[in-house]
C-alpha atoms as a PDB file:
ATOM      1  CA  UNK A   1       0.000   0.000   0.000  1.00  0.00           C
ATOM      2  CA  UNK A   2       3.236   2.503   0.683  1.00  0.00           C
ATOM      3  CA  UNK A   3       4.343   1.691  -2.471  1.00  0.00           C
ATOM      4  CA  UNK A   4       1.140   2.818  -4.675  1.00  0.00           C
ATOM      5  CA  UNK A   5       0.900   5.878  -2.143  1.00  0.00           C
ATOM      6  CA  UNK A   6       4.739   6.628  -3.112  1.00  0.00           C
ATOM      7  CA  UNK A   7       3.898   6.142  -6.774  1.00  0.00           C
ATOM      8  CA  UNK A   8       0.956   8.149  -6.499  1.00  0.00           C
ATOM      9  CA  UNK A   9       2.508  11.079  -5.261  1.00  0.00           C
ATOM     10  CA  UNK A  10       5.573  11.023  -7.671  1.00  0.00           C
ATOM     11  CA  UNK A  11       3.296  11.124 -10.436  1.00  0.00           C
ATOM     12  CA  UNK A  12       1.156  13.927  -9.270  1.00  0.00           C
ATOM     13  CA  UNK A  13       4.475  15.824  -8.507  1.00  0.00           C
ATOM     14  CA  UNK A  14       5.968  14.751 -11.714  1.00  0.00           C
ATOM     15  CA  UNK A  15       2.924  16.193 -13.891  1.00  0.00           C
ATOM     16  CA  UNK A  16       2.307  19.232 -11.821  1.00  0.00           C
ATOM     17  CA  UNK A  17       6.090  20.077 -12.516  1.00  0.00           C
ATOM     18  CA  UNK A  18       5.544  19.609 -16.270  1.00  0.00           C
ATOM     19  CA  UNK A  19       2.814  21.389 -16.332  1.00  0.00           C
ATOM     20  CA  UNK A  20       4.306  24.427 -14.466  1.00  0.00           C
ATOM     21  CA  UNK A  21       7.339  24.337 -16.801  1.00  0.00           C
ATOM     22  CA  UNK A  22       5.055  24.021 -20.115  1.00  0.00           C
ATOM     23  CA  UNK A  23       5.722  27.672 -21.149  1.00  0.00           C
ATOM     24  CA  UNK A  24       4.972  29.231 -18.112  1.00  0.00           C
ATOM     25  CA  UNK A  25       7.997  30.241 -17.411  1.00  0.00           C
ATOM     26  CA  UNK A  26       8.366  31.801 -21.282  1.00  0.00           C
ATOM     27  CA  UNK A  27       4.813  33.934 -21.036  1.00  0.00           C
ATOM     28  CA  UNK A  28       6.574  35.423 -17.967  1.00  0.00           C
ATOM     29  CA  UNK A  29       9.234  36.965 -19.582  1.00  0.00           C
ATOM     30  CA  UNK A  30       7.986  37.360 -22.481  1.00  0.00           C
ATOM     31  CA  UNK A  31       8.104  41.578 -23.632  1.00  0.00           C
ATOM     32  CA  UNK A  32       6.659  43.223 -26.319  1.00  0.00           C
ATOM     33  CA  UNK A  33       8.816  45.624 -28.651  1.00  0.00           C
ATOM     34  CA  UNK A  34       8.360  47.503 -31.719  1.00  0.00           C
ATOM     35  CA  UNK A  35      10.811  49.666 -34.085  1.00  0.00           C
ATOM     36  CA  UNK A  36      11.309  49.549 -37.900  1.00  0.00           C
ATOM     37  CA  UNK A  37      13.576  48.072 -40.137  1.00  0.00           C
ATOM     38  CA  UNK A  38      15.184  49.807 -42.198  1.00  0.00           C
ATOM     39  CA  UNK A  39      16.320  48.655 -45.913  1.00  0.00           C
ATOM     40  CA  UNK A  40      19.716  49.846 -46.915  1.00  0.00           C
ATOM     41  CA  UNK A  41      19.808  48.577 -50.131  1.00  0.00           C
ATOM     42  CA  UNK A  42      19.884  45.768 -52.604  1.00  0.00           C
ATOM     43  CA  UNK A  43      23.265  44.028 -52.738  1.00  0.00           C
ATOM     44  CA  UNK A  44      22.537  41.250 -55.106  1.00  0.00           C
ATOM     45  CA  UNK A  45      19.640  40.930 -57.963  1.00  0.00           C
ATOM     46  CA  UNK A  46      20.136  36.831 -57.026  1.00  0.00           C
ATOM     47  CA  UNK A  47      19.808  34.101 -59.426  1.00  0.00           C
ATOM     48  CA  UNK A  48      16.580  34.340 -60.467  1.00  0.00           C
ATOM     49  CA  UNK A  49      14.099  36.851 -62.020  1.00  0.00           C
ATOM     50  CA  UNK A  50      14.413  40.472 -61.996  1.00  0.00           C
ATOM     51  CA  UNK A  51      11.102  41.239 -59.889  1.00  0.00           C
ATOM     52  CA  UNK A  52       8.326  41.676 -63.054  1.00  0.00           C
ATOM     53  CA  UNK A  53       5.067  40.487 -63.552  1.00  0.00           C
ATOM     54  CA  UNK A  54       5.124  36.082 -63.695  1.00  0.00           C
ATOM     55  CA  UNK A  55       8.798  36.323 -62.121  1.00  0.00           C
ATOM     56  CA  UNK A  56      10.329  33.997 -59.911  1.00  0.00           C
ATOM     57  CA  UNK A  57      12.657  36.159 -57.501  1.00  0.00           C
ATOM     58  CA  UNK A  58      15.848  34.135 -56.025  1.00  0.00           C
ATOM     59  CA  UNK A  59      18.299  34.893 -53.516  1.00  0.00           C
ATOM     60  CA  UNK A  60      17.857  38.741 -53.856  1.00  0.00           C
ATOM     61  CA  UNK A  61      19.962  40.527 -51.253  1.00  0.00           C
ATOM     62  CA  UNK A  62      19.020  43.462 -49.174  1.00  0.00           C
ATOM     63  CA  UNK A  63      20.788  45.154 -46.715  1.00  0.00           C
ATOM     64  CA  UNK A  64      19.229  46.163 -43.600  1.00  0.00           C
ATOM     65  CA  UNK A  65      18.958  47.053 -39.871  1.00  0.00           C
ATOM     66  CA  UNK A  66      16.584  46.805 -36.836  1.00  0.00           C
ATOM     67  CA  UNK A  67      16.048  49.975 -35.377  1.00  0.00           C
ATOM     68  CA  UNK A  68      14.221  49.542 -32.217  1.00  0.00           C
ATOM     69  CA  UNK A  69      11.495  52.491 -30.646  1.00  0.00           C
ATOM     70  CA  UNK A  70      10.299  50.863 -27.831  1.00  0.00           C
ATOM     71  CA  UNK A  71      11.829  50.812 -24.504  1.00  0.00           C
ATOM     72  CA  UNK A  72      13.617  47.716 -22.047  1.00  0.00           C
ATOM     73  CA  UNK A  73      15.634  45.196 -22.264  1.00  0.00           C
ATOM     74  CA  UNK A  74      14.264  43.396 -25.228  1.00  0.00           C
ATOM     75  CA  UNK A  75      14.331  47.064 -27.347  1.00  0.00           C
ATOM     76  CA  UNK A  76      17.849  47.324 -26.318  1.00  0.00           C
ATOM     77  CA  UNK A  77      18.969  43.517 -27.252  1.00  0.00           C
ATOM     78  CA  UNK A  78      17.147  44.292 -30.747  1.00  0.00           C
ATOM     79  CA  UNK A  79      18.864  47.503 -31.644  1.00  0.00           C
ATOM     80  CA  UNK A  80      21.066  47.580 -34.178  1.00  0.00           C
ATOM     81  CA  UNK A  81      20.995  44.348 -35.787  1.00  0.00           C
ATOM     82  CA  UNK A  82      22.554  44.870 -39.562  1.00  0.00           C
ATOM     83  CA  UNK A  83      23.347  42.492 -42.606  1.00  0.00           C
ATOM     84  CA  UNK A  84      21.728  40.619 -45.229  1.00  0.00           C
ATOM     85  CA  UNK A  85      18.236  39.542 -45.623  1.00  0.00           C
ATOM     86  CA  UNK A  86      18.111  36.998 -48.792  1.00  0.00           C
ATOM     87  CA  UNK A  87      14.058  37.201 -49.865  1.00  0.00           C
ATOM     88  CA  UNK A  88      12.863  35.178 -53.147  1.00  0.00           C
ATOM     89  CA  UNK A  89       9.111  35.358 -54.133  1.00  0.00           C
ATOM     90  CA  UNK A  90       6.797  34.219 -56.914  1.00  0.00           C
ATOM     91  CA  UNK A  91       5.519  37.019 -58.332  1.00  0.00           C
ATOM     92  CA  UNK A  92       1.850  37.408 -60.573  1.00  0.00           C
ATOM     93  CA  UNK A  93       1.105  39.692 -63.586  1.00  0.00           C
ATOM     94  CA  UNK A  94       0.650  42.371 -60.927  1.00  0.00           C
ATOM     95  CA  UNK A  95       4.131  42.119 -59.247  1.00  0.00           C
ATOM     96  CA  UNK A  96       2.322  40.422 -56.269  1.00  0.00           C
ATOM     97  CA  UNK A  97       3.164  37.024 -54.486  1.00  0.00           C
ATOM     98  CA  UNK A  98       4.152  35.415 -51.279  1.00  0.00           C
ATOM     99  CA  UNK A  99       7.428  35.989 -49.741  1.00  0.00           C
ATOM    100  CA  UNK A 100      10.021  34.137 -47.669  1.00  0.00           C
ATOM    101  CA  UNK A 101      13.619  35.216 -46.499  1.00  0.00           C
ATOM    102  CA  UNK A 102      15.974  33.904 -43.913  1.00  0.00           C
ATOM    103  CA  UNK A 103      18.226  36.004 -42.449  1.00  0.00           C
ATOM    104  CA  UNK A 104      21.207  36.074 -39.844  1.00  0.00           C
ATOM    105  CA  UNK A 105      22.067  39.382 -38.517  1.00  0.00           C
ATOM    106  CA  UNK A 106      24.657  40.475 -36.181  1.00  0.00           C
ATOM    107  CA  UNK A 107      25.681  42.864 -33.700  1.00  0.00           C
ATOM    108  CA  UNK A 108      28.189  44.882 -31.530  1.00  0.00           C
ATOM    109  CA  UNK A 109      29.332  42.179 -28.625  1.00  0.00           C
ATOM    110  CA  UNK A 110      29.203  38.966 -30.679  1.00  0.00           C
ATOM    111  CA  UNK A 111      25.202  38.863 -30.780  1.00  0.00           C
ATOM    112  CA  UNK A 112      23.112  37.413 -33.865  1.00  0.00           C
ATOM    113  CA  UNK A 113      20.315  36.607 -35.039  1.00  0.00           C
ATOM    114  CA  UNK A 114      18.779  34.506 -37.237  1.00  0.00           C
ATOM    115  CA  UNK A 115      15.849  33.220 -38.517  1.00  0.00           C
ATOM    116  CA  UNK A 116      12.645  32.942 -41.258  1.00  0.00           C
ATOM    117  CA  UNK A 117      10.256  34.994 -42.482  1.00  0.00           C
ATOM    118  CA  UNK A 118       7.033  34.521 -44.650  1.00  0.00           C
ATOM    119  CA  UNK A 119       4.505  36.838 -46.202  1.00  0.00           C
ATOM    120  CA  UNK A 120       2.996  38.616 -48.786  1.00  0.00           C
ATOM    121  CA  UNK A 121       4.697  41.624 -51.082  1.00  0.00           C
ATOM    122  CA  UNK A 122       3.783  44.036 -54.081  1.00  0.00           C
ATOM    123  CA  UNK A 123       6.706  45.139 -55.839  1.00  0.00           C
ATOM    124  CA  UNK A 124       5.195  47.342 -57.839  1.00  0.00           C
ATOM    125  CA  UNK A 125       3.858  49.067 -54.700  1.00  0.00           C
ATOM    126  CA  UNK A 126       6.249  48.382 -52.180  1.00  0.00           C
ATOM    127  CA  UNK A 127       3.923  47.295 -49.637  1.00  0.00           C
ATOM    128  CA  UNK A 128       3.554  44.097 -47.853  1.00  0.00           C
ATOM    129  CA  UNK A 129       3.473  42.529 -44.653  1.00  0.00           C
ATOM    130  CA  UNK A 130       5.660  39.334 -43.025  1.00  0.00           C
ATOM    131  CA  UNK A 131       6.238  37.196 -40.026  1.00  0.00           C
ATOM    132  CA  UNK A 132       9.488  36.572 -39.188  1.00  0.00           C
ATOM    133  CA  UNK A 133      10.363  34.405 -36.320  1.00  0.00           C
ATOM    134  CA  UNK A 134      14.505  33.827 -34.890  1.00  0.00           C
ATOM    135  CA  UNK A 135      16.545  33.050 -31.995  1.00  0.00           C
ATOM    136  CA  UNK A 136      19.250  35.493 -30.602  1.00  0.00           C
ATOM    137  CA  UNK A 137      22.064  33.682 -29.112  1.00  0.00           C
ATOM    138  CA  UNK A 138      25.268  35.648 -27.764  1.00  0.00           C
ATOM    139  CA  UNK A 139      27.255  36.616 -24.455  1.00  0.00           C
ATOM    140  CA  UNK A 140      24.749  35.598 -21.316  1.00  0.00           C
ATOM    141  CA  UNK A 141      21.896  34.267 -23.690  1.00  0.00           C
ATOM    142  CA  UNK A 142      20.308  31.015 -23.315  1.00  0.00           C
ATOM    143  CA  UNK A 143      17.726  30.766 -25.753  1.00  0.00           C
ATOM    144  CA  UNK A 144      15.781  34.258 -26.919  1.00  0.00           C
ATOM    145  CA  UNK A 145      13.066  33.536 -29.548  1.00  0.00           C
ATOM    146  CA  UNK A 146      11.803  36.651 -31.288  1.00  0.00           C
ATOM    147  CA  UNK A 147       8.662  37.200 -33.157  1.00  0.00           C
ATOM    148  CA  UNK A 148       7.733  39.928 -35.176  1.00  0.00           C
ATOM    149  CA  UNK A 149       5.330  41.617 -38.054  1.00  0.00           C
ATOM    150  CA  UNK A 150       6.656  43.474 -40.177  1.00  0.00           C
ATOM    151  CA  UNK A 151       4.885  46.185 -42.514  1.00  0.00           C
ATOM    152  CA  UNK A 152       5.814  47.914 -45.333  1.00  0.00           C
ATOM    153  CA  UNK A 153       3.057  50.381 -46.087  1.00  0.00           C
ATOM    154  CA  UNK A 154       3.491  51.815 -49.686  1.00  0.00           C
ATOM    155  CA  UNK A 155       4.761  54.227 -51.750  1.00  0.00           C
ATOM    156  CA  UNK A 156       7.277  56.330 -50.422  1.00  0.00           C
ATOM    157  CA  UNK A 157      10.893  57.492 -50.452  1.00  0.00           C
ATOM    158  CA  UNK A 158      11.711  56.135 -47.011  1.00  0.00           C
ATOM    159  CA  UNK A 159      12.548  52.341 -47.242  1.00  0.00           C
ATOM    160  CA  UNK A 160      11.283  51.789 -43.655  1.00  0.00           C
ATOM    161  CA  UNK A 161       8.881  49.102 -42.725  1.00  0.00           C
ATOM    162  CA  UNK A 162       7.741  48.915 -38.975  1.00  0.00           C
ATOM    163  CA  UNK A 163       7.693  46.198 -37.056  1.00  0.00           C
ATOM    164  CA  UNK A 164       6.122  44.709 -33.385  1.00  0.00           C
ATOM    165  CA  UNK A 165       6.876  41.786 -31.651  1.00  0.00           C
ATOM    166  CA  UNK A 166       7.745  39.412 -28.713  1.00  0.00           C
ATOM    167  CA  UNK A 167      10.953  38.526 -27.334  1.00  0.00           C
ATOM    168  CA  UNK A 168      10.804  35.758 -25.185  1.00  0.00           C
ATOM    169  CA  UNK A 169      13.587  33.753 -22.473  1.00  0.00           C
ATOM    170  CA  UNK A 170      15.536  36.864 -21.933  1.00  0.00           C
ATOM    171  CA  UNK A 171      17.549  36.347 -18.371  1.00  0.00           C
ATOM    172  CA  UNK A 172      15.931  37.261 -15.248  1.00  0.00           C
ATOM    173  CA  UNK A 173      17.129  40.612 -13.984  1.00  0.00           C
END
């Protein structure tokens, strides 16, 4: 009968443990943040299509940076991200199509961050909108997962598409 009690218990114990460590302990530090990125310019046309109505974009290189408005720690581990995002789409006769791009930026302090990101774009407009999702790993860091929507909203002569998100498993302070 001690024995089934003892069992008993460990179990209970055992799943109330899992179930407090299920992502608990990520919604709890879990902070918003918002900012912009900001597109510095195209590097590389890629291997594919030039982006035109019916293309097939490849490996098309853009320069950029994270420039972070919010305020905390999670604004001030996203600021000033820079390098590369590689984007390829397949475009319709109206320059419009689903995006995806992957990405590994760095940092000041031996940070980066990498990741995906999938949505929908208009060339011919240059508007859109995309989820990109990453992990920062670096000095202190464990495991930081960042999420984040990023919007492009037109027309415009400032290549600057804003952005808010989540950062999540940032150390305790």
């Amino acid at each position: 009968m001690k024995v089934k009690i003892f069992v008993v218990l460990c179990a209970v114990l055992l799943a109330g443990n899992l179930l407090a460590g299920d992502g608990s302990h990520a919604a709890k530090s879990q902070m918003n943040v918002g900012g912009y990125n900001l597109a510095l310019g195209i590097t590389s046309w890629g291997s594919g299509d030039l982006p035109m109505p019916g293309g097939k974009v490849r490996d098309l290189t853009i320069d950029a940076q994270c420039i972070t408005t919010s305020t905390g720690p999670a604004a001030d581990l996203l600021n000033s991200f820079a390098s590369p995002v590689i984007m390829n789409a397949n475009l319709d006769e109206n320059m419009v199509g689903p995006v995806w791009m992957t990405f590994e930026w760095s940092k000041v302090g031996g940070f980066t961050w990498a990741g995906t990101c999938n949505g929908q774009y208009d060339f011919a407009l240059g508007a859109g909108s995309w989820k990109c999702e990453g992990n920062i790993q670096g000095p202190g860091l464990r495991h930081v997962e960042v999420k984040n929507y990023t919007v492009f909203p037109g027309p415009s002569d400032n290549p600057i598409g804003p952005f808010f998100g989540t950062v999540s498993g940032l150390p305790e302070d």
